[in-house]
Structure formats: C-alpha cells, structure tokens
C-alpha atoms as a PDB file:
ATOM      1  CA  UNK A   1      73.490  92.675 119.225  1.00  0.00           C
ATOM      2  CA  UNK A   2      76.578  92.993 117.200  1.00  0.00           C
ATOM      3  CA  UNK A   3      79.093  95.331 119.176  1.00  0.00           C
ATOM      4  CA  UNK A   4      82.842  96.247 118.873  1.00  0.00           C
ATOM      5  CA  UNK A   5      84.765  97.998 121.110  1.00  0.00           C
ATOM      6  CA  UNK A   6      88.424  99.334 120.399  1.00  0.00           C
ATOM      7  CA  UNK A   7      91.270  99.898 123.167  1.00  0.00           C
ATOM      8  CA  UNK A   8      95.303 100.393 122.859  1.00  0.00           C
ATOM      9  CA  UNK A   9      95.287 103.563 121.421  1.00  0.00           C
ATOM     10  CA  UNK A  10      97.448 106.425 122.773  1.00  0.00           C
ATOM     11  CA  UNK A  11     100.552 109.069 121.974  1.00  0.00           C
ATOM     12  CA  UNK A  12     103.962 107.193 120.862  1.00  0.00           C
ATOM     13  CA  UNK A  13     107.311 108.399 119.159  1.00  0.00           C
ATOM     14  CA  UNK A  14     107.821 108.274 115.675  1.00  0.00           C
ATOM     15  CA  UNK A  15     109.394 104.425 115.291  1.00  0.00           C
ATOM     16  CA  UNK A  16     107.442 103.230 118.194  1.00  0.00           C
ATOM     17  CA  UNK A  17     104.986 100.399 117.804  1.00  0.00           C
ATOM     18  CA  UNK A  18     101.266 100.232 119.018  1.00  0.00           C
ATOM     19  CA  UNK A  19      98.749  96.983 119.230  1.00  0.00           C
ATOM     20  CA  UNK A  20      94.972  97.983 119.157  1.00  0.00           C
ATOM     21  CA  UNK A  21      92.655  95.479 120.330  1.00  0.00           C
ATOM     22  CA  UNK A  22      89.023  95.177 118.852  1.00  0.00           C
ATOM     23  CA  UNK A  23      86.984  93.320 121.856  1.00  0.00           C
ATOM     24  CA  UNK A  24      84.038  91.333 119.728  1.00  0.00           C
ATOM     25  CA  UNK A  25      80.755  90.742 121.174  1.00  0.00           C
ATOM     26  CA  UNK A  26      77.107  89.162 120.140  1.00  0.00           C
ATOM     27  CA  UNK A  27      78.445  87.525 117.701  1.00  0.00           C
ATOM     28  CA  UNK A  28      81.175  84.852 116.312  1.00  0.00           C
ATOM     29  CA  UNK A  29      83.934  86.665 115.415  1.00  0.00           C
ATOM     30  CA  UNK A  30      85.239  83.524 112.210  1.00  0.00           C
ATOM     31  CA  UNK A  31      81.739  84.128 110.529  1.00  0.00           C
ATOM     32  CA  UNK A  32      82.935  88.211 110.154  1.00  0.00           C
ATOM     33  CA  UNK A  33      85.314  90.064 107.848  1.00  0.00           C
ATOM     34  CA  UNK A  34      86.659  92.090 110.725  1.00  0.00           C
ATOM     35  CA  UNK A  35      88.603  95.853 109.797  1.00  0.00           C
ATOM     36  CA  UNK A  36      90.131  98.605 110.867  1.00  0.00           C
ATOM     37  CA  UNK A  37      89.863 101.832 109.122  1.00  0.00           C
ATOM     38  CA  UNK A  38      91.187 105.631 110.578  1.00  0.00           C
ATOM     39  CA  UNK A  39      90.662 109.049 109.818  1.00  0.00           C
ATOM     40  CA  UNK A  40      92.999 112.129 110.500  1.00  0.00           C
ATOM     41  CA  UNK A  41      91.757 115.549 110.963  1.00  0.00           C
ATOM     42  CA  UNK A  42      90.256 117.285 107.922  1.00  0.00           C
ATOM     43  CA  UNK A  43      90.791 113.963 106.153  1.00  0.00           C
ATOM     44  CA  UNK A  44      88.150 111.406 104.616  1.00  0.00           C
ATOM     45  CA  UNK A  45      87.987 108.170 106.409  1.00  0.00           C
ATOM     46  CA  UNK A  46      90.176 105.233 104.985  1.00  0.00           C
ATOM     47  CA  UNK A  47      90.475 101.706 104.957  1.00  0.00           C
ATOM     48  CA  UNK A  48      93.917 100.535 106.347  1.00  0.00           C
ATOM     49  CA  UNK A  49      93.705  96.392 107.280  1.00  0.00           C
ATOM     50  CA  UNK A  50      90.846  93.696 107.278  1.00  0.00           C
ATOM     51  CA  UNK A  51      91.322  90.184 107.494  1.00  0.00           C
ATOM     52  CA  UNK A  52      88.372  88.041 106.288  1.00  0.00           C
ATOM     53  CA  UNK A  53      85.866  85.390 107.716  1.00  0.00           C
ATOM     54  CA  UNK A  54      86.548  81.495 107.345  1.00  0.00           C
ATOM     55  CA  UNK A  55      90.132  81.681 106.317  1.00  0.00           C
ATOM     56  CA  UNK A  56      90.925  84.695 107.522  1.00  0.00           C
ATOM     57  CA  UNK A  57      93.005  86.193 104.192  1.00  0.00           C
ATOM     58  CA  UNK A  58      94.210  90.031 105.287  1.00  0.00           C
ATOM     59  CA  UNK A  59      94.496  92.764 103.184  1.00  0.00           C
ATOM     60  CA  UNK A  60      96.716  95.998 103.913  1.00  0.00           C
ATOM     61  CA  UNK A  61      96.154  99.735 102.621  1.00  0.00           C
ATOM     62  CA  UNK A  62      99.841 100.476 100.665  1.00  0.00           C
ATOM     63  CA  UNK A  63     100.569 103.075 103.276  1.00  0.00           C
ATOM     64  CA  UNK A  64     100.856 100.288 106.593  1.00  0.00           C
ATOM     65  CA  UNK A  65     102.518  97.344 104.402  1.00  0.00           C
ATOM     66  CA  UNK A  66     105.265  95.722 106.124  1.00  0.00           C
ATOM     67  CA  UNK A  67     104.663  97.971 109.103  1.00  0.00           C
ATOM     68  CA  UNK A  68     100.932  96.708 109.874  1.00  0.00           C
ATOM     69  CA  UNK A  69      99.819  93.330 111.014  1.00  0.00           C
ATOM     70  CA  UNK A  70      96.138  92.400 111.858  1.00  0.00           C
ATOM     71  CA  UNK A  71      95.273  89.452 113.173  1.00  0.00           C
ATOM     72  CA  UNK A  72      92.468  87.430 114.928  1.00  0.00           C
ATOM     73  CA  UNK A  73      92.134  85.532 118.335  1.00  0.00           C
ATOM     74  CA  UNK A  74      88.586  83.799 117.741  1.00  0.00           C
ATOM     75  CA  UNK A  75      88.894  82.040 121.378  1.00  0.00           C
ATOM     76  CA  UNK A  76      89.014  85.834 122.511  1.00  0.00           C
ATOM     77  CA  UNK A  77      86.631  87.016 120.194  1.00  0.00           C
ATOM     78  CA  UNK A  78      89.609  89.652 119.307  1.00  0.00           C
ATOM     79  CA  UNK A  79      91.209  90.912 116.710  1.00  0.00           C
ATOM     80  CA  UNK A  80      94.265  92.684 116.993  1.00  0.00           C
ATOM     81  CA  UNK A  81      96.234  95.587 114.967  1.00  0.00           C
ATOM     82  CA  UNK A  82     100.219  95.859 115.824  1.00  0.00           C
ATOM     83  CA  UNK A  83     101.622  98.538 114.414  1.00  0.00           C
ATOM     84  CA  UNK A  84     105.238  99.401 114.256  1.00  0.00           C
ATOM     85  CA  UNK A  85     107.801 101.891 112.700  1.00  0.00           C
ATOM     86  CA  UNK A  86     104.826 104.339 113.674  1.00  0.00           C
ATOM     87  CA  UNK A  87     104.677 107.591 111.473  1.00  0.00           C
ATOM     88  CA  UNK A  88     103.206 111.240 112.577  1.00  0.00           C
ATOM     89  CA  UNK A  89     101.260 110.542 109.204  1.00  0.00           C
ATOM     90  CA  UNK A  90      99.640 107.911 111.541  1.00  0.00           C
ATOM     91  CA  UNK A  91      98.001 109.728 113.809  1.00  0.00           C
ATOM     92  CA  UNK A  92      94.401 109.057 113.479  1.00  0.00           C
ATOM     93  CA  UNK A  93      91.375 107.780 114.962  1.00  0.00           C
ATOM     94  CA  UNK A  94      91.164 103.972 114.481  1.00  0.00           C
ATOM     95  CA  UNK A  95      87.503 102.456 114.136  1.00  0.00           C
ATOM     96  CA  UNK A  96      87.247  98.388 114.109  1.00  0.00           C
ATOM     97  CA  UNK A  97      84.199  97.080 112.217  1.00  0.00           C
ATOM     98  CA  UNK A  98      82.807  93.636 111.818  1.00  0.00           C
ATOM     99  CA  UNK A  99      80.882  92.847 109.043  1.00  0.00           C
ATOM    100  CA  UNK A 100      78.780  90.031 107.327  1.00  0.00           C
ATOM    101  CA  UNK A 101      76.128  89.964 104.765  1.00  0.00           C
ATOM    102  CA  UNK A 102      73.722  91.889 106.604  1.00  0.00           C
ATOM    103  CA  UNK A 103      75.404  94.950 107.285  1.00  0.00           C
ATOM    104  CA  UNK A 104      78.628  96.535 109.191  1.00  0.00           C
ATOM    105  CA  UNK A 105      79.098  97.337 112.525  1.00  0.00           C
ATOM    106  CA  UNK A 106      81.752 100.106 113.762  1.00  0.00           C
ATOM    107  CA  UNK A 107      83.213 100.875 117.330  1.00  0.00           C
ATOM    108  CA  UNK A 108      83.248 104.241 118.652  1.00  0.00           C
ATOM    109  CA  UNK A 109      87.073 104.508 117.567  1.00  0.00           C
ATOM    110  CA  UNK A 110      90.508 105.014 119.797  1.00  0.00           C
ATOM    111  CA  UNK A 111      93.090 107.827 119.229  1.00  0.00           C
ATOM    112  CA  UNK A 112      96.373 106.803 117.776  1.00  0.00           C
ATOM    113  CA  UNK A 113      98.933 109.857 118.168  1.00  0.00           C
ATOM    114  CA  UNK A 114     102.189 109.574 116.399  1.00  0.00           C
ATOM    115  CA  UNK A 115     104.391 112.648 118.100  1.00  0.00           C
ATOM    116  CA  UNK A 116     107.743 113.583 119.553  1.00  0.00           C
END
C-alpha cells in the first residue's frame, strides 16, 4: 500500500527557513515522481516542487524559485523540501504525493505558518 506521510511543518519568522520531510512507504521511492503541493485558506490548491522518477529532474512553481529546494534520499525512502527566505504568503498546508502510472497518492498534509 502506497503511503506518504509529511512532518517538519510549524510557525517561523518571515526569512526563516523550514525542511519538510515526506517519509515514503510500500513502495520504491526512484520508480515515483514525488511532489509537494500547498493550499492557503480560501485558496485553490497549488503545485509548488516535484522532482521526477529515474533521474530525478525537479521542477519549481515561480513563486519558491531560488528559495525552494526538493530533493530525494532513496536509501531513506525520503524526500525532502527546504525552504528558506520564508514569506507570510507561505503559510499553507503542505501535502507530499507520490505518483506513477497508476495513480497519485497524497499525505494528510503539515501546517507551514509564516508569522511574526
């Protein structure tokens, strides 16, 4: 069974930095195209990193270049979202999803709060 779970979330100051972790398991993490979208309140869900299977190429939404890394431990079974230079506009809830050609699985999502 194909399951994600997401962890790292919390409240930071504008600047700060924050690394969620997405904890893979029932499957092989290389053979996924692994993601992170968010959502803020009152706003539609959208698509901010995702780093595909094999060779791993990433992909960032305009709004997190330069500030937004994602990345992928496959001995873990993790992949990982550091993000730095942190904006209120950031505050969200972060879901990780793995998908392949059979369909997409999403975690139950971690708060990200961007505040002074």
């Amino acid at each position: 069974q194909v399951q994600v779970v997401e962890s790292g979330g919390g409240l930071v100051q504008p600047g700060g930095s924050l690394r969620l972790s997405c904890a893979a398991s029932g499957f092989t993490l290389e053979y996924y195209t692994m993601g992170w979208f968010r959502q803020a309140p009152g706003k539609e869900r959208e698509g901010v990193s995702c780093i595909s299977s094999g060779d791993g190429l990433t992909d960032y939404a305009d709004s997190v270049k330069g500030r937004f890394t994602i990345s992928r431990d496959n001995a873990k079974n993790t992949v990982y979202l550091q993000m730095n230079s942190l904006q209120p506009e950031d505050t969200a809830v972060y879901y990780c999803y793995a998908q392949d050609a059979l369909g997409i699985s999403w975690g139950q999502g971690t708060q990200v709060t961007v505040s002074s």
